[in-house]
C-alpha atoms as a PDB file:
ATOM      1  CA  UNK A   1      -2.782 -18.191 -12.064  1.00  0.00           C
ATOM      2  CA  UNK A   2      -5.865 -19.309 -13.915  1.00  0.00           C
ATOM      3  CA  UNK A   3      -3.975 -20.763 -16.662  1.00  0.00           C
ATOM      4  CA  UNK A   4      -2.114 -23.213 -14.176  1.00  0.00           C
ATOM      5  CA  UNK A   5      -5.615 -23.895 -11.811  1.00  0.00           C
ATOM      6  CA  UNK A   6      -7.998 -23.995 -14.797  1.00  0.00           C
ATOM      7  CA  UNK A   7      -6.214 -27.063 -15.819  1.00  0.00           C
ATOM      8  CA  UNK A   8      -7.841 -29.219 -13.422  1.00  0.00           C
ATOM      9  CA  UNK A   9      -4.387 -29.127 -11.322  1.00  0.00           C
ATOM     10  CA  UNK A  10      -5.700 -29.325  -7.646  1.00  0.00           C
ATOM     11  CA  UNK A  11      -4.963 -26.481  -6.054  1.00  0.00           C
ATOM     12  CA  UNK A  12      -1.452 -28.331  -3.807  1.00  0.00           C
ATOM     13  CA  UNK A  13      -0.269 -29.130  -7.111  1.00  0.00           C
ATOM     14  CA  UNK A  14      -0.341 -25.630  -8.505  1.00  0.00           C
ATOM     15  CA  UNK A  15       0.922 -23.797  -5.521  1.00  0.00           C
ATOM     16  CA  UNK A  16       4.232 -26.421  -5.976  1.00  0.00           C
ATOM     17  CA  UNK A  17       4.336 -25.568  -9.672  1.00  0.00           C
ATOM     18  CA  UNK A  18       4.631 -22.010  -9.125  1.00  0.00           C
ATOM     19  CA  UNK A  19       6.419 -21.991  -5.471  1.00  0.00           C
ATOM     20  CA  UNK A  20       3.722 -20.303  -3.891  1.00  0.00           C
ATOM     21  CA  UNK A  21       1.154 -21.173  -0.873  1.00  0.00           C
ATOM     22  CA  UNK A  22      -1.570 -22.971  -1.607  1.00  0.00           C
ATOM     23  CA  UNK A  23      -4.020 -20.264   0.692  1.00  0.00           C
ATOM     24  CA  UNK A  24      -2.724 -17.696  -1.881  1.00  0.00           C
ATOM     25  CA  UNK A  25      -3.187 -19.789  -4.838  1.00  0.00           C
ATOM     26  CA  UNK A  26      -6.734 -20.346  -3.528  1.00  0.00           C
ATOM     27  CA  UNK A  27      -7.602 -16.870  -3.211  1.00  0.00           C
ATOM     28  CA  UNK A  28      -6.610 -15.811  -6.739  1.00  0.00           C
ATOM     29  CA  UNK A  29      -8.019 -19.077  -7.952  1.00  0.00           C
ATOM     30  CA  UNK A  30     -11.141 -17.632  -7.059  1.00  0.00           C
ATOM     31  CA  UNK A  31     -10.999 -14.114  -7.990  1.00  0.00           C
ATOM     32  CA  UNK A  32     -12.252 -13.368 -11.388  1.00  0.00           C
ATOM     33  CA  UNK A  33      -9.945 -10.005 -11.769  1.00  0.00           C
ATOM     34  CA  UNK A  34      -6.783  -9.388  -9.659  1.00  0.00           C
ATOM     35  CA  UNK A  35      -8.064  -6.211  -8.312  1.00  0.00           C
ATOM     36  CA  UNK A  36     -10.331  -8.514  -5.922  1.00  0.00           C
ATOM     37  CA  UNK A  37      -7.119  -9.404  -4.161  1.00  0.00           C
ATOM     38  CA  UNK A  38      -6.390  -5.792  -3.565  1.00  0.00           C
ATOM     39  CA  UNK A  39      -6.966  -4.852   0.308  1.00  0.00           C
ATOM     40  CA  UNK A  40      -8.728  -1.855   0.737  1.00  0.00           C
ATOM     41  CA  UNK A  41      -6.762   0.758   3.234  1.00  0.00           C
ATOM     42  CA  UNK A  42      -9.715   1.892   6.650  1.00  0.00           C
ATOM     43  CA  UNK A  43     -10.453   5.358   7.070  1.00  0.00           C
ATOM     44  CA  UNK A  44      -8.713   6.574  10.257  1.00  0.00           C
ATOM     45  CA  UNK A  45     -10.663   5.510  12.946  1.00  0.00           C
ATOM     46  CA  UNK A  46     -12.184   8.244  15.915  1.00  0.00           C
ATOM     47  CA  UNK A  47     -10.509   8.105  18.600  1.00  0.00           C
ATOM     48  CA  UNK A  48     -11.664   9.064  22.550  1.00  0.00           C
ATOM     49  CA  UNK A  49      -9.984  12.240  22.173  1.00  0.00           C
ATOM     50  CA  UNK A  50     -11.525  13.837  19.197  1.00  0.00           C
ATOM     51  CA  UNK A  51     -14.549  15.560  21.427  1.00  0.00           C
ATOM     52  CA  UNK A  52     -11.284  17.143  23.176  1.00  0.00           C
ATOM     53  CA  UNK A  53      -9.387  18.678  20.647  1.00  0.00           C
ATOM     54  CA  UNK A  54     -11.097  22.049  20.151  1.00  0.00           C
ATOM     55  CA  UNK A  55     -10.638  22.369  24.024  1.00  0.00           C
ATOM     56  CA  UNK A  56      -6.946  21.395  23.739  1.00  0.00           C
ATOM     57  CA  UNK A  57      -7.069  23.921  20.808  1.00  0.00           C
ATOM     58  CA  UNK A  58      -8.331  26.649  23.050  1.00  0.00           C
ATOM     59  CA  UNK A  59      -6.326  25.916  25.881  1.00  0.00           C
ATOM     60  CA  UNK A  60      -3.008  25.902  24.266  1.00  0.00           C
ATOM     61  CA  UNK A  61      -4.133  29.669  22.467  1.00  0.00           C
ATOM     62  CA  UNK A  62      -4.634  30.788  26.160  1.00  0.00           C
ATOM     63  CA  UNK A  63      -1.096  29.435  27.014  1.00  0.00           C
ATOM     64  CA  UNK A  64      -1.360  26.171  28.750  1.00  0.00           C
ATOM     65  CA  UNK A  65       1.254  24.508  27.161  1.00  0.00           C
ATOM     66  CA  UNK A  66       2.236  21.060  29.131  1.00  0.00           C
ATOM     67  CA  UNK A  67       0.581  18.263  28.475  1.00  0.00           C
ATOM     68  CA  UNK A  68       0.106  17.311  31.563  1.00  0.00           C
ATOM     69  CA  UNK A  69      -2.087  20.041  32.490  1.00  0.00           C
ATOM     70  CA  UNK A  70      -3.952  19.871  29.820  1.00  0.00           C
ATOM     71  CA  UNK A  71      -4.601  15.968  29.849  1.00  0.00           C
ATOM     72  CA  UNK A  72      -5.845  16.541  33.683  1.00  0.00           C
ATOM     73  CA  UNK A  73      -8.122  19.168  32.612  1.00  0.00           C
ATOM     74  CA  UNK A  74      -9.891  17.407  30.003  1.00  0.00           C
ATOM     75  CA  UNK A  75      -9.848  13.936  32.843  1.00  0.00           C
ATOM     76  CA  UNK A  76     -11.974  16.133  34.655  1.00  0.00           C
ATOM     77  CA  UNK A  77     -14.534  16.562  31.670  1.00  0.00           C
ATOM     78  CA  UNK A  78     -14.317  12.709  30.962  1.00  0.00           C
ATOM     79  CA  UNK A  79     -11.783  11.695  29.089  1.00  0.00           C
ATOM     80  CA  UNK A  80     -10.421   8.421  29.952  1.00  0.00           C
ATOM     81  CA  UNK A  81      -7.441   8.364  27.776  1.00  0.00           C
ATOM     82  CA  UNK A  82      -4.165   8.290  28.413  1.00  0.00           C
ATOM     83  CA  UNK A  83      -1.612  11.188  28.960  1.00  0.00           C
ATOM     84  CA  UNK A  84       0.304  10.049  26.084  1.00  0.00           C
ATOM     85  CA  UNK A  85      -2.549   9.822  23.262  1.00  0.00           C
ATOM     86  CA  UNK A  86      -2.761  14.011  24.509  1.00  0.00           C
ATOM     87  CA  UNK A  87       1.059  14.569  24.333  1.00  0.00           C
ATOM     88  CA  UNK A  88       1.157  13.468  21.061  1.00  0.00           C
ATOM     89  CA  UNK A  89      -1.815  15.416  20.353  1.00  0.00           C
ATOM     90  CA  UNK A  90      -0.447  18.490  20.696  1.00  0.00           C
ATOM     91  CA  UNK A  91       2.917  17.564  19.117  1.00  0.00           C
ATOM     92  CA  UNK A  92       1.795  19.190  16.882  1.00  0.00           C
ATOM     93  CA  UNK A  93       0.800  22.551  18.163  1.00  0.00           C
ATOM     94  CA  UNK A  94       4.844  22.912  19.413  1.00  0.00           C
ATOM     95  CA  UNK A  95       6.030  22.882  15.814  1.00  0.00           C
ATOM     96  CA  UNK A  96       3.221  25.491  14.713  1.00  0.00           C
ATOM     97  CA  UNK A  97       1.167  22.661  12.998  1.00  0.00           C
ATOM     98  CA  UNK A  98      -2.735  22.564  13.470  1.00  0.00           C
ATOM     99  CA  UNK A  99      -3.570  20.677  16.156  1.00  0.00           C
ATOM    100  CA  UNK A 100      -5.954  18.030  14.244  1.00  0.00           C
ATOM    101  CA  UNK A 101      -3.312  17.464  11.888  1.00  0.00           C
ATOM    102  CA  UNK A 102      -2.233  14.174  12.570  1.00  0.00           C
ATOM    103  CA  UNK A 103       1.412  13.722  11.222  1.00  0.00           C
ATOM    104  CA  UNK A 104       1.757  11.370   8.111  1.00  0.00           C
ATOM    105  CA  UNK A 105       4.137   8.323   8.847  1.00  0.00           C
ATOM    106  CA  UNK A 106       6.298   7.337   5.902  1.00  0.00           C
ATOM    107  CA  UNK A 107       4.360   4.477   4.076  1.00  0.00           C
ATOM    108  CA  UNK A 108       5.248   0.940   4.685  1.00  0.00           C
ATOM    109  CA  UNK A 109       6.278  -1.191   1.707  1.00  0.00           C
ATOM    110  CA  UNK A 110       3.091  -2.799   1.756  1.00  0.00           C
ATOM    111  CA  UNK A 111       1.346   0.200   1.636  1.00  0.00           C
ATOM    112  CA  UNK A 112       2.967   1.401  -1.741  1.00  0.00           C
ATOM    113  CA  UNK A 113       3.060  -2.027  -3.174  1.00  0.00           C
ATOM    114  CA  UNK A 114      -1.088  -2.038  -2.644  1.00  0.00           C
ATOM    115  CA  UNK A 115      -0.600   1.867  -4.159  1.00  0.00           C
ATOM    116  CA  UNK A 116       0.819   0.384  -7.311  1.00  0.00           C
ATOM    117  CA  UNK A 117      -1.240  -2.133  -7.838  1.00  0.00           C
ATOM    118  CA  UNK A 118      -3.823  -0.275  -7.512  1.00  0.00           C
ATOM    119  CA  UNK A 119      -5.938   1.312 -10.485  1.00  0.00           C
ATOM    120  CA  UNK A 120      -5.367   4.657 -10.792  1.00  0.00           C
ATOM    121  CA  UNK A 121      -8.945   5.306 -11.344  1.00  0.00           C
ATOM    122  CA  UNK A 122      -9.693   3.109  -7.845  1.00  0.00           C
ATOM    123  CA  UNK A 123      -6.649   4.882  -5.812  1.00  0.00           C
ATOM    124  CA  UNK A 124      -7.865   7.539  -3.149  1.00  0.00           C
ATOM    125  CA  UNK A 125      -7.210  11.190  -3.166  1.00  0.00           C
ATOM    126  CA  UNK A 126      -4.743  11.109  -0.285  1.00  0.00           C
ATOM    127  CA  UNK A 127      -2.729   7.189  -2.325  1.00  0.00           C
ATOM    128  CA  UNK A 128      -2.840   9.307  -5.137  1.00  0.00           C
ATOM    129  CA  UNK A 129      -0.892  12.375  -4.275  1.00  0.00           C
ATOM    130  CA  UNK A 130       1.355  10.060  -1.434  1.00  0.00           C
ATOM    131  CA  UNK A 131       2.257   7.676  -4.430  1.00  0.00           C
ATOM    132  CA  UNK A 132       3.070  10.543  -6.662  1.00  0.00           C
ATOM    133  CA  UNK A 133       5.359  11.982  -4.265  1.00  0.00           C
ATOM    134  CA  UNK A 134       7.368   8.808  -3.883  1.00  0.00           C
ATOM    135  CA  UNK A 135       7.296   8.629  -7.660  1.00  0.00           C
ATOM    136  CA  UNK A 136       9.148  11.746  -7.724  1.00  0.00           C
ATOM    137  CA  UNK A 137      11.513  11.058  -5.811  1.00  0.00           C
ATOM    138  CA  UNK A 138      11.998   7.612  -6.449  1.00  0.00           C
ATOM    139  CA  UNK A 139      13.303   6.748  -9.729  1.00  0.00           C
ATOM    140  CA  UNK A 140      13.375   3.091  -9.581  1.00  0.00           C
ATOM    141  CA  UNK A 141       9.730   2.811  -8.341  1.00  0.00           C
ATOM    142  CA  UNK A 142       8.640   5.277 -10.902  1.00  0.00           C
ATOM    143  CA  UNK A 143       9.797   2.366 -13.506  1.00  0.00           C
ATOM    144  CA  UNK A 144       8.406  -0.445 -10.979  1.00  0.00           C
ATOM    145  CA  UNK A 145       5.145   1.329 -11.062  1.00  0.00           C
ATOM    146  CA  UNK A 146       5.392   1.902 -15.289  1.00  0.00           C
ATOM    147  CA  UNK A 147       6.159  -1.872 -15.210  1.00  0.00           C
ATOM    148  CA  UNK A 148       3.460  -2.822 -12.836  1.00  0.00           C
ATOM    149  CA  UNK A 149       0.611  -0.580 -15.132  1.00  0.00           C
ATOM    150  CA  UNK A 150       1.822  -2.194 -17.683  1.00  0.00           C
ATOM    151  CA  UNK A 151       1.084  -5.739 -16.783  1.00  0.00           C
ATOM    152  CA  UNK A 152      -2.013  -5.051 -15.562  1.00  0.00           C
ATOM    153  CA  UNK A 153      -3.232  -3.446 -18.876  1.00  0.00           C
ATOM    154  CA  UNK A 154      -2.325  -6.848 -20.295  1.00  0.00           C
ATOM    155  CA  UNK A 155      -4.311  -8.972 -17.497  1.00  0.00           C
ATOM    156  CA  UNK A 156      -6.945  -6.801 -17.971  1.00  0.00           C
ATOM    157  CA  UNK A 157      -7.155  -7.153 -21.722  1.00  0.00           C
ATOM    158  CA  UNK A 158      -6.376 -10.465 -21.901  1.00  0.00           C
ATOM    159  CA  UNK A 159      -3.115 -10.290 -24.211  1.00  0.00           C
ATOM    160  CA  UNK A 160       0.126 -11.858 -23.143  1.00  0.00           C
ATOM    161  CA  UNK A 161       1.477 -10.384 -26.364  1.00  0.00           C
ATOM    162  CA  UNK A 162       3.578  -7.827 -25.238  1.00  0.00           C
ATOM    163  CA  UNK A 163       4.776  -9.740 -22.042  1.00  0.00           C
ATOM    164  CA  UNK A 164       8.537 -10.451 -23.918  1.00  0.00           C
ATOM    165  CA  UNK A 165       8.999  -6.837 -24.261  1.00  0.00           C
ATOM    166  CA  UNK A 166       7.459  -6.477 -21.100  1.00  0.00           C
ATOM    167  CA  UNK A 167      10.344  -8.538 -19.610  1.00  0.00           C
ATOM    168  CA  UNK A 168      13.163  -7.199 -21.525  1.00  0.00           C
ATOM    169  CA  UNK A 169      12.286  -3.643 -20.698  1.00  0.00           C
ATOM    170  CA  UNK A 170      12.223  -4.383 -16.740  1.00  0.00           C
ATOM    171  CA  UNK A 171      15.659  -6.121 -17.686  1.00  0.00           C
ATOM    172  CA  UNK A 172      16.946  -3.221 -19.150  1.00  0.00           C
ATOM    173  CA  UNK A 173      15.585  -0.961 -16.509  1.00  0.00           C
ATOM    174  CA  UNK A 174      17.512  -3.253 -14.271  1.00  0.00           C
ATOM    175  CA  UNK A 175      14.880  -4.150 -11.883  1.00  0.00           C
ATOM    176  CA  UNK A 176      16.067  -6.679  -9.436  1.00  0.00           C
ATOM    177  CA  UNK A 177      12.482  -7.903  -8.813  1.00  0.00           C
ATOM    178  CA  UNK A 178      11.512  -8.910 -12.794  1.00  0.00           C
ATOM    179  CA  UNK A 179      14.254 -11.659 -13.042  1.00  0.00           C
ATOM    180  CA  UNK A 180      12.412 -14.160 -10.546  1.00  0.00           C
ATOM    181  CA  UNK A 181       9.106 -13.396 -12.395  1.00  0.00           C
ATOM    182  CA  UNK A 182      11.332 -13.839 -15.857  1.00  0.00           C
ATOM    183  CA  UNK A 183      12.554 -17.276 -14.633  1.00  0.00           C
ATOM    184  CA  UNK A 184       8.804 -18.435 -13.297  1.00  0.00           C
ATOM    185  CA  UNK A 185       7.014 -17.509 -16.688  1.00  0.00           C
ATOM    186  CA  UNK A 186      10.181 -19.643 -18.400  1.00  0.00           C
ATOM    187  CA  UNK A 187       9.791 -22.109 -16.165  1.00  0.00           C
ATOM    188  CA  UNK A 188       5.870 -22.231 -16.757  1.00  0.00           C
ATOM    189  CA  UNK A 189       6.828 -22.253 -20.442  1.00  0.00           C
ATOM    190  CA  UNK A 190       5.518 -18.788 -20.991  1.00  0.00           C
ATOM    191  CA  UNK A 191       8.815 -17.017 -22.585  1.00  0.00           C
ATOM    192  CA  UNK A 192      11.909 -18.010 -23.948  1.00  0.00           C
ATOM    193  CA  UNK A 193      14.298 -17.496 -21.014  1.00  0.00           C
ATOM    194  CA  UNK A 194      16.887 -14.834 -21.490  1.00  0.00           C
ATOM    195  CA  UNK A 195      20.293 -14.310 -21.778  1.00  0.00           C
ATOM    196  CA  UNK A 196      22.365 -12.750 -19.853  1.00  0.00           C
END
């Protein structure tokens, strides 16, 4: 990106040249290390019913097992929820899980993309051990994510030296994601465009 805006391109003309939008050549225009444009992932948030749950704990111990019952007992000590936020709550509880366990939704792909791109040495415990699952049992992103640590090793040291073999090895690995990037650096004049 800074090779293209560092030209004194304006910032329109660049975002043409590489076919992206100019608010996105902008931001990484202005970041001095890609990592800036990284989003950082919130802790969860409290919620109203967290001063509830060791009563809904309790409760469900002593046998009170609807939902219903339980989310107009704890109405009564103020909660101003709704029934369904409880239900959900002890979801959990019905399969034998710990109540306060809340139960992990499959990452979106914008969620593991932000994984990847990630550092390993800036990832979270919990992106660290959710990304190494999928990496298991994903062979294709296991070589994304090789591909991806790759290219940021050369970013980060400056050196587009190894960026051919870079390309031909997500060729061979048969990537369908590297040949647009392949045909952008060619068209850039970065690399010899390849043959297929």
């Amino acid at each position: 990106m800074h090779a293209v805006t560092d030209t004194g391109r304006s910032l329109n003309a660049a975002a043409r040249q590489l076919g992206l939008n100019r608010r996105t050549v902008r931001k990484y225009a202005q970041a001095a290390t890609w990592q800036e444009c990284v989003r950082r992932s919130r802790p969860r948030s409290p919620t109203s019913l967290d001063p509830y749950l060791e009563y809904l704990r309790q409760r469900w111990e002593e046998g009170e097992y609807t939902a219903t019952v339980l989310h107009q007992e704890i109405v009564a000590k103020g909660y101003r929820g709704h029934y369904q936020r409880v239900k959900m709550a002890v979801a959990p509880l019905r399969r034998g899980l710990p109540i306060d366990t809340p139960r992990e939704r499959p990452p979106s792909p914008r969620q593991v993309a932000r994984w990847i791109t990630t550092a390993p040495s800036r990832r979270g415990l919990h992106a660290a051990e959710a990304l190494g699952r999928l990496l298991e049992h994903c062979p294709e992103l296991d070589r994304t994510h090789d591909l991806v640590r790759q290219f940021a090793a050369m970013l980060d040291a400056h050196d587009a030296a190894p960026l051919t073999d870079w390309l031909r090895t997500g060729r061979d690995a048969r990537l369908r994601r590297t040949a647009p990037v392949e045909r952008r650096l060619h068209h850039l004049g970065t690399t010899p465009q390849s043959s297929r």
